[in-house]
Protein backbone atom coordinates (compact mmCIF):
# COMPACT_ATOMS: atom_id res chain seq x y z
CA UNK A 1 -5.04 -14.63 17.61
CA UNK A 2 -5.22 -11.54 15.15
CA UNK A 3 -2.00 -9.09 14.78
CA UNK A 4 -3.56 -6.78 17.21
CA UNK A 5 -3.81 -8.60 20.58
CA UNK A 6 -8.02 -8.68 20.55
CA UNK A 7 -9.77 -11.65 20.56
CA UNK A 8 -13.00 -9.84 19.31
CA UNK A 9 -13.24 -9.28 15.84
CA UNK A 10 -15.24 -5.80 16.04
CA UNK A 11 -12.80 -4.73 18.58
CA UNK A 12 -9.85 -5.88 16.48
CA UNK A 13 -11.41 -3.88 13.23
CA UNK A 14 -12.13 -0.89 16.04
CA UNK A 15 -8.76 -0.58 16.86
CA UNK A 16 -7.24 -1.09 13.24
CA UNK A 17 -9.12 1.73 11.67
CA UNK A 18 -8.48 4.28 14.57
CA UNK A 19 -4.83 3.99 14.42
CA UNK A 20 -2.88 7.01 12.41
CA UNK A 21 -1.33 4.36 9.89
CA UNK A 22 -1.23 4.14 5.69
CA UNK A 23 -2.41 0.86 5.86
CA UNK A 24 -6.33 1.54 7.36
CA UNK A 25 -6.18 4.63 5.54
CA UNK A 26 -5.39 2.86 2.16
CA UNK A 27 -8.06 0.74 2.58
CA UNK A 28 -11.31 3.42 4.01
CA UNK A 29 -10.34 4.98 0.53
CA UNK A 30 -10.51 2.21 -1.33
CA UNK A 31 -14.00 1.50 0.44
CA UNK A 32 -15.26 5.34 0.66
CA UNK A 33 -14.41 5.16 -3.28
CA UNK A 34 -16.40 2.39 -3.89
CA UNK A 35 -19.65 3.56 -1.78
CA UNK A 36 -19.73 6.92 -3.31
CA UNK A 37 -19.01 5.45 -6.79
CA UNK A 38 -21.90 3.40 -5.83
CA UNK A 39 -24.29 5.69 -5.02
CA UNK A 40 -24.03 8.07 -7.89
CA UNK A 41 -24.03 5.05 -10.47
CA UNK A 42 -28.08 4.35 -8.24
CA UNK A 43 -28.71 7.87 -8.80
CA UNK A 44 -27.93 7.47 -12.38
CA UNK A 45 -29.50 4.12 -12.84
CA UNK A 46 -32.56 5.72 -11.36
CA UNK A 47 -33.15 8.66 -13.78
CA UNK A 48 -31.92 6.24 -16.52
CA UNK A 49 -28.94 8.35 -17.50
CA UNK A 50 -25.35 7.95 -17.41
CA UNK A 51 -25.58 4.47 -18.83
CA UNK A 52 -25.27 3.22 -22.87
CA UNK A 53 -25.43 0.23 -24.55
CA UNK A 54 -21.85 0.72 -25.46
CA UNK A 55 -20.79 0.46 -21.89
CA UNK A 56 -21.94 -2.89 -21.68
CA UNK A 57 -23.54 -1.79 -17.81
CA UNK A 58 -20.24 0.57 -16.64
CA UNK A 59 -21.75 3.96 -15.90
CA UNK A 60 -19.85 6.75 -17.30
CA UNK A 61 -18.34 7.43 -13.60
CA UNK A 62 -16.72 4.31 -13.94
CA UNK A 63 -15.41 4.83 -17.24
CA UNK A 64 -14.19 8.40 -16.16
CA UNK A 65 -12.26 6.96 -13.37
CA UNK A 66 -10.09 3.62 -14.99
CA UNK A 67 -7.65 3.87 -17.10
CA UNK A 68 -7.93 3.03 -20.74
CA UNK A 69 -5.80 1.35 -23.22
CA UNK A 70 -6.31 3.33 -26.26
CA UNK A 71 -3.30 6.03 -25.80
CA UNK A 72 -5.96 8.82 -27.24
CA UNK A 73 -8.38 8.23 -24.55
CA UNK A 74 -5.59 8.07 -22.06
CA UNK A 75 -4.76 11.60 -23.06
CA UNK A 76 -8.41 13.03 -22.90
CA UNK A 77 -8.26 12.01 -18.50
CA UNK A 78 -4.63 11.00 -17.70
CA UNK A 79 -5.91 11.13 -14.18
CA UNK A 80 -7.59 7.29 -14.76
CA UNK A 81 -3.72 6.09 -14.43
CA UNK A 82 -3.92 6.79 -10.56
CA UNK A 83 -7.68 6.35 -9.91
CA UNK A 84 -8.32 3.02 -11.63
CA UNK A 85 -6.00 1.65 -8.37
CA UNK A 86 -8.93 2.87 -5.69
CA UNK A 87 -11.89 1.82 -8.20
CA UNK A 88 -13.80 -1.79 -7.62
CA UNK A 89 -16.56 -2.60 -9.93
CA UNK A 90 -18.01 -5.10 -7.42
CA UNK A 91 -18.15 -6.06 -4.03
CA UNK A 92 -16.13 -9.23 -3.19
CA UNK A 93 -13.56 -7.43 -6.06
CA UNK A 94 -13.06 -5.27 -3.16
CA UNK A 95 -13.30 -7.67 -0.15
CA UNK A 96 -10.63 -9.66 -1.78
CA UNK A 97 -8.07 -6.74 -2.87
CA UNK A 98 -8.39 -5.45 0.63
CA UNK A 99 -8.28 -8.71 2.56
CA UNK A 100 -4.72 -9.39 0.70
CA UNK A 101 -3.80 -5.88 1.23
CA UNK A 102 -4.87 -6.03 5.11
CA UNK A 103 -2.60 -9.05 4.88
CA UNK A 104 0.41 -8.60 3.04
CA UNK A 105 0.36 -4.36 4.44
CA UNK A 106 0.45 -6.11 8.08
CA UNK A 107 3.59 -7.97 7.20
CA UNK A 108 5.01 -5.23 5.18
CA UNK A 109 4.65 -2.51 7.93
CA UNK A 110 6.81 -5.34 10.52
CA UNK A 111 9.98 -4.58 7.88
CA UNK A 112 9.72 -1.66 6.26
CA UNK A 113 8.30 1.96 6.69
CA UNK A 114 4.24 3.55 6.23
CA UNK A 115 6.06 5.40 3.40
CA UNK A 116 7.57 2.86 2.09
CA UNK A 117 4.07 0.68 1.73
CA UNK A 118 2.18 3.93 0.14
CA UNK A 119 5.18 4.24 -2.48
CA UNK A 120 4.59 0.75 -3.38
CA UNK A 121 1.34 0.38 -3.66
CA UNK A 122 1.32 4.27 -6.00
CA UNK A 123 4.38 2.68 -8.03
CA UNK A 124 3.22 -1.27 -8.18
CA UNK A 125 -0.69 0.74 -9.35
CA UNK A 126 1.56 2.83 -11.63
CA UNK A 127 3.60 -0.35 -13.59
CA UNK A 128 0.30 -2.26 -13.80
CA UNK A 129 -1.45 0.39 -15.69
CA UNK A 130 1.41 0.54 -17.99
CA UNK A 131 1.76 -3.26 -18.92
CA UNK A 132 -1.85 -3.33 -19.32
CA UNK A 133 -1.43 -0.38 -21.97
CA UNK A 134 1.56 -1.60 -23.75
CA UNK A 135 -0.26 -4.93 -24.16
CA UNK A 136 -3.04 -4.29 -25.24
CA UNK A 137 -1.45 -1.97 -27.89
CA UNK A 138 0.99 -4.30 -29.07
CA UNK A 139 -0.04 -7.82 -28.94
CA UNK A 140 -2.67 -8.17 -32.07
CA UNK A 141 -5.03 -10.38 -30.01
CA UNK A 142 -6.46 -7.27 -28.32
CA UNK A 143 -6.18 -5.52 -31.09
CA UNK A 144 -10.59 -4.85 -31.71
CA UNK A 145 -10.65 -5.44 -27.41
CA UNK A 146 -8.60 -2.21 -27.18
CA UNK A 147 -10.79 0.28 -28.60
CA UNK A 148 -13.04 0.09 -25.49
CA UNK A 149 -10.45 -2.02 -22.66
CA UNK A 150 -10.50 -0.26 -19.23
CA UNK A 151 -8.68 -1.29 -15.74
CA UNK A 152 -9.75 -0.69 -12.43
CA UNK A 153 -9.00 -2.26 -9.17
CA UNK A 154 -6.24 -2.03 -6.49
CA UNK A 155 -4.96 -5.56 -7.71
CA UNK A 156 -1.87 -4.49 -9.27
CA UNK A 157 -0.81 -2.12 -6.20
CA UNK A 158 -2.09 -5.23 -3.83
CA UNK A 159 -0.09 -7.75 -5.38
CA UNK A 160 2.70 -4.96 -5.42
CA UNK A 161 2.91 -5.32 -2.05
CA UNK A 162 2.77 -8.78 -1.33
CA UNK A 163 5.37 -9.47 -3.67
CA UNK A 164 7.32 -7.11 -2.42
CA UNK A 165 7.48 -8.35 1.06
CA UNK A 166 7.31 -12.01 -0.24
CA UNK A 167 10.94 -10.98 -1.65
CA UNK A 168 11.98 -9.38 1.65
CA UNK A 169 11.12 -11.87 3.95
CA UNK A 170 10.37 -15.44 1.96
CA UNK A 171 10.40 -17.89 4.80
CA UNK A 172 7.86 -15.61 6.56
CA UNK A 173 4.98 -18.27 7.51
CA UNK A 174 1.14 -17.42 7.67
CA UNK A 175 -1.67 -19.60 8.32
CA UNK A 176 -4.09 -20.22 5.97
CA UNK A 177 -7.22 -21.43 6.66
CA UNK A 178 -8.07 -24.96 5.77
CA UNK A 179 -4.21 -25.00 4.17
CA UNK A 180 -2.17 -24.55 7.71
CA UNK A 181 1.17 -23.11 7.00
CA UNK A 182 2.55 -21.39 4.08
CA UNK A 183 5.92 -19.42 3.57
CA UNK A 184 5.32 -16.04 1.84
CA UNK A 185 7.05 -16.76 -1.68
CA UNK A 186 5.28 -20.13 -2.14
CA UNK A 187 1.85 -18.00 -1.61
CA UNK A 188 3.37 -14.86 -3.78
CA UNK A 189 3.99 -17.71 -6.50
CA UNK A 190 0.84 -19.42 -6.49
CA UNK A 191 -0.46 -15.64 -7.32
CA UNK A 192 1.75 -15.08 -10.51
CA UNK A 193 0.71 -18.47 -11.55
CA UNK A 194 -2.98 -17.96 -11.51
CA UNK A 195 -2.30 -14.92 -13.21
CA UNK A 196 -0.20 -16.07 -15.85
CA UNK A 197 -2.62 -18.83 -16.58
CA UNK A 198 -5.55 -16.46 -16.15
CA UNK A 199 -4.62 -13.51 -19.20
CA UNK A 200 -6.47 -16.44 -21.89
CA UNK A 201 -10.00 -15.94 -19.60
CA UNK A 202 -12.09 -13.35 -19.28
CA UNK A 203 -9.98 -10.14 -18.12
CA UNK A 204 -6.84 -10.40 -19.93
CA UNK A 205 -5.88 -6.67 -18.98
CA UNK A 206 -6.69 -7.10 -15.10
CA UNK A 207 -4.33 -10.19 -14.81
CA UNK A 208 -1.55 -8.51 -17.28
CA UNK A 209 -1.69 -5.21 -14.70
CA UNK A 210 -1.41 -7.69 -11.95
CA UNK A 211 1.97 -9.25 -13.28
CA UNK A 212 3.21 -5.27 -13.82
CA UNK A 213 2.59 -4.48 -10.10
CA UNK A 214 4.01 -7.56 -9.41
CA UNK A 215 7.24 -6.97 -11.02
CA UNK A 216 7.59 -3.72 -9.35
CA UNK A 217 7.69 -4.86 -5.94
CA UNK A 218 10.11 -7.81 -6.80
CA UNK A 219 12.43 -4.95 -8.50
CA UNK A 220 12.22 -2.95 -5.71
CA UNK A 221 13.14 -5.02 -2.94
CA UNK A 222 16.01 -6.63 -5.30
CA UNK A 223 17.57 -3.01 -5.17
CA UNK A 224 17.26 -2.40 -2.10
CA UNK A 225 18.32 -5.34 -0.67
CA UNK A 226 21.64 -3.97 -2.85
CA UNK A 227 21.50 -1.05 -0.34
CA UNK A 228 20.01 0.91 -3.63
CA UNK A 229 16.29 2.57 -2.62
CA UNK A 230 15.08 3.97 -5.74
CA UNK A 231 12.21 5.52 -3.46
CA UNK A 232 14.82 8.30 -2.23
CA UNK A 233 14.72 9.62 -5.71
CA UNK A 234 11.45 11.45 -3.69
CA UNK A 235 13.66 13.50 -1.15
CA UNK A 236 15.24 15.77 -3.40
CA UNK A 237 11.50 17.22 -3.57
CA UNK A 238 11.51 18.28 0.12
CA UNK A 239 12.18 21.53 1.47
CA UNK A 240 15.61 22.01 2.84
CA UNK A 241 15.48 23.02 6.37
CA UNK A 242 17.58 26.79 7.13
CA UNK A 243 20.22 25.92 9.49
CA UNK A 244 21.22 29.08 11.26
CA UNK A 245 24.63 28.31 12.82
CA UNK A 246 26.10 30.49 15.63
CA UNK A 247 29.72 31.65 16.77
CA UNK A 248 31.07 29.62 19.25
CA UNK A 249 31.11 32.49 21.85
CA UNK A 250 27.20 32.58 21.72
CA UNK A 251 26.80 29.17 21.65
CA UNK A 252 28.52 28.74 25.23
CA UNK A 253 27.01 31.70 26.55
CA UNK A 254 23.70 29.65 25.81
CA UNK A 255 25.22 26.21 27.26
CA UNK A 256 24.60 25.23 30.86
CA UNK A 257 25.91 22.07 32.59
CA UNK A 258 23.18 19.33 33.13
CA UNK A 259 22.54 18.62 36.75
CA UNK A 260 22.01 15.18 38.12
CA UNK A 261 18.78 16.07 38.89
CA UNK A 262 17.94 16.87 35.21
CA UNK A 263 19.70 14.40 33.66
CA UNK A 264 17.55 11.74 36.21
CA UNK A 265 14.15 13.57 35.30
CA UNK A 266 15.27 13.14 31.23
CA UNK A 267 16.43 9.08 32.09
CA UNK A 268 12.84 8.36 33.76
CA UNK A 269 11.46 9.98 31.26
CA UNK A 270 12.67 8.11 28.49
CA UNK A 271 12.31 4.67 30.61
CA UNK A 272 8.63 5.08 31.50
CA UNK A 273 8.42 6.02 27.56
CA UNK A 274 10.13 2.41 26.43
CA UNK A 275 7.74 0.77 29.22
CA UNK A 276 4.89 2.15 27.67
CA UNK A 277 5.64 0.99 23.95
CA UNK A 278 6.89 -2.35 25.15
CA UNK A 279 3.45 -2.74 27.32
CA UNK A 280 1.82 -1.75 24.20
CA UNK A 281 4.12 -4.63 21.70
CA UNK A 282 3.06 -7.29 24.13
CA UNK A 283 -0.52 -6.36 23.91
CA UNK A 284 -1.50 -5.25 20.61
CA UNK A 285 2.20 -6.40 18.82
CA UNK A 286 5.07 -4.79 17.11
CA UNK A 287 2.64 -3.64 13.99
CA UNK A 288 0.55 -1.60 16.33
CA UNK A 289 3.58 0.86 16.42
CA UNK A 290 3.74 4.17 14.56
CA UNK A 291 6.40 4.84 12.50
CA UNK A 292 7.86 7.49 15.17
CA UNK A 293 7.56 4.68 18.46
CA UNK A 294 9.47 2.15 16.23
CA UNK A 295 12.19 4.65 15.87
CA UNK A 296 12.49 5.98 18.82
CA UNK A 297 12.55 2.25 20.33
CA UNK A 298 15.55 1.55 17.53
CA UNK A 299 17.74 4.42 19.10
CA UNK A 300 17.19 3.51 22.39
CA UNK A 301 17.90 0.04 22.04
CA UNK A 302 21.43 1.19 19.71
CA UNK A 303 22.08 3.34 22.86
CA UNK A 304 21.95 0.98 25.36
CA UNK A 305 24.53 -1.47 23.45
């Protein structure tokens, strides 16, 4: 049975997408990217432009979008360092990033907060572009590879986040098919091994950026399991509310006493409300909750000890 009560797949992938969450979100822009990317390279392709032999097949929309290595071209689009983590090259590139991300995001969003999964994946995209630019500017063995080395892919945010909650939560089990079951930090390990044994193949950079996202979301969940989240660093960026305060004279004149007919309407109110979200956990399950039900149901609950 899926994480969202339906036995039908369509109607399971219905119901993900229409929800107001990061996670489907995250992934229709990884896919819209990809299409559109898509299309213009065909358009391209078909009046024989955009393409040179120096490209080695990447259009020039490609190349404008990932990030490059060489710190001059990084200058000329500094943009690339963000959208190289929403650009595939190729289909099952894609299917896989977003299969681990539908995944690992599932578990993620059971623990920790939507904003909390979109700062990861930015960050964890953020660290691998970095380690694949410092190594491929100081290790000599890419040193002709880095004149024309690009990245692209969500990997490094991906892995970002299933690291991440692989550190949270390590004896978390999932089923794998034709494997049974696996705790989360044996699977998150198998990952950094392939990688690490991976950077002699053919995509040195891609596996390098994957270890940099990797070691993000490890860091982060190390801190904050310290009670130290680096990800408030953000707040001092929001607006500060005006508080208007009152003297106490006007603020009684205001005040009324609560009858027990109001204070009944408020208590149904708030019951029916907890029925509803607990009718909706046992029928779709906890990760079908927005960020505001989960909340609410956390204060309630604390209120009622």
């Amino acid at each position: 049975m899926n994480p969202y009560g339906q036995t039908n797949f369509l109607d399971s992938a219905r119901y993900f997408f229409q929800q107001k969450s990061i996670l489907p979100r995250l992934i229709i822009l990884n896919i819209a990217i990809f299409a559109i990317v898509h299309l213009v390279n065909l358009f391209l392709w078909l009046f024989q432009t955009g393409f040179t032999p120096e490209t080695e097949g990447i259009s020039l929309v490609t190349q404008w979008l990932s990030v490059p290595s060489l710190f001059e071209n990084l200058l000329v689009k500094p943009w690339s360092i963000v959208t190289y983590m929403f650009l595939h090259q190729d289909f099952l590139h894609l299917l896989f990033n977003m299969m681990i991300l539908f995944s690992g995001g599932s578990i993620f969003l059971q623990y920790l907060s939507e904003k909390q999964l979109l700062q990861t994946y930015l960050i964890g995209g953020l660290f691998g572009a970095l380690f694949f630019i410092l190594a491929f500017n100081f290790f000599p063995v890419f040193k002709v590879a880095n004149q024309n080395a690009i990245a692209l892919g969500a990997s490094a945010s991906v892995l970002a986040i299933m690291v991440a909650i692989a550190t949270y939560v390590p004896q978390y089990t999932v089923n794998l098919m034709f494997i049974g079951a696996v705790r989360l930090k044996y699977l998150a390990i198998i990952f950094l091994v392939l990688d690490i044994f991976s950077i002699k193949g053919d995509n040195p950079g891609g596996h390098i950026a994957h270890l940099g996202g990797a070691l993000w979301g490890f860091g982060y969940i190390v801190l904050l399991k310290n009670k130290y989240d680096v990800y408030t660093i953000f707040n001092i960026f929001k607006r500060r509310k005006l508080k208007v305060s009152y003297r106490n004279t006007e603020k009684k004149r205001s005040e009324r006493p609560v009858t027990d007919e109001d204070y009944n309407a408020r208590k149904n109110e708030y019951a029916a409300k907890v029925d509803e979200i607990l009718d909706k956990i046992s029928k779709y399950g906890y990760s079908s909750l927005t960020s505001q039900e989960k909340e609410f149901l956390f204060k309630m609950s604390n209120k009622n000890k």
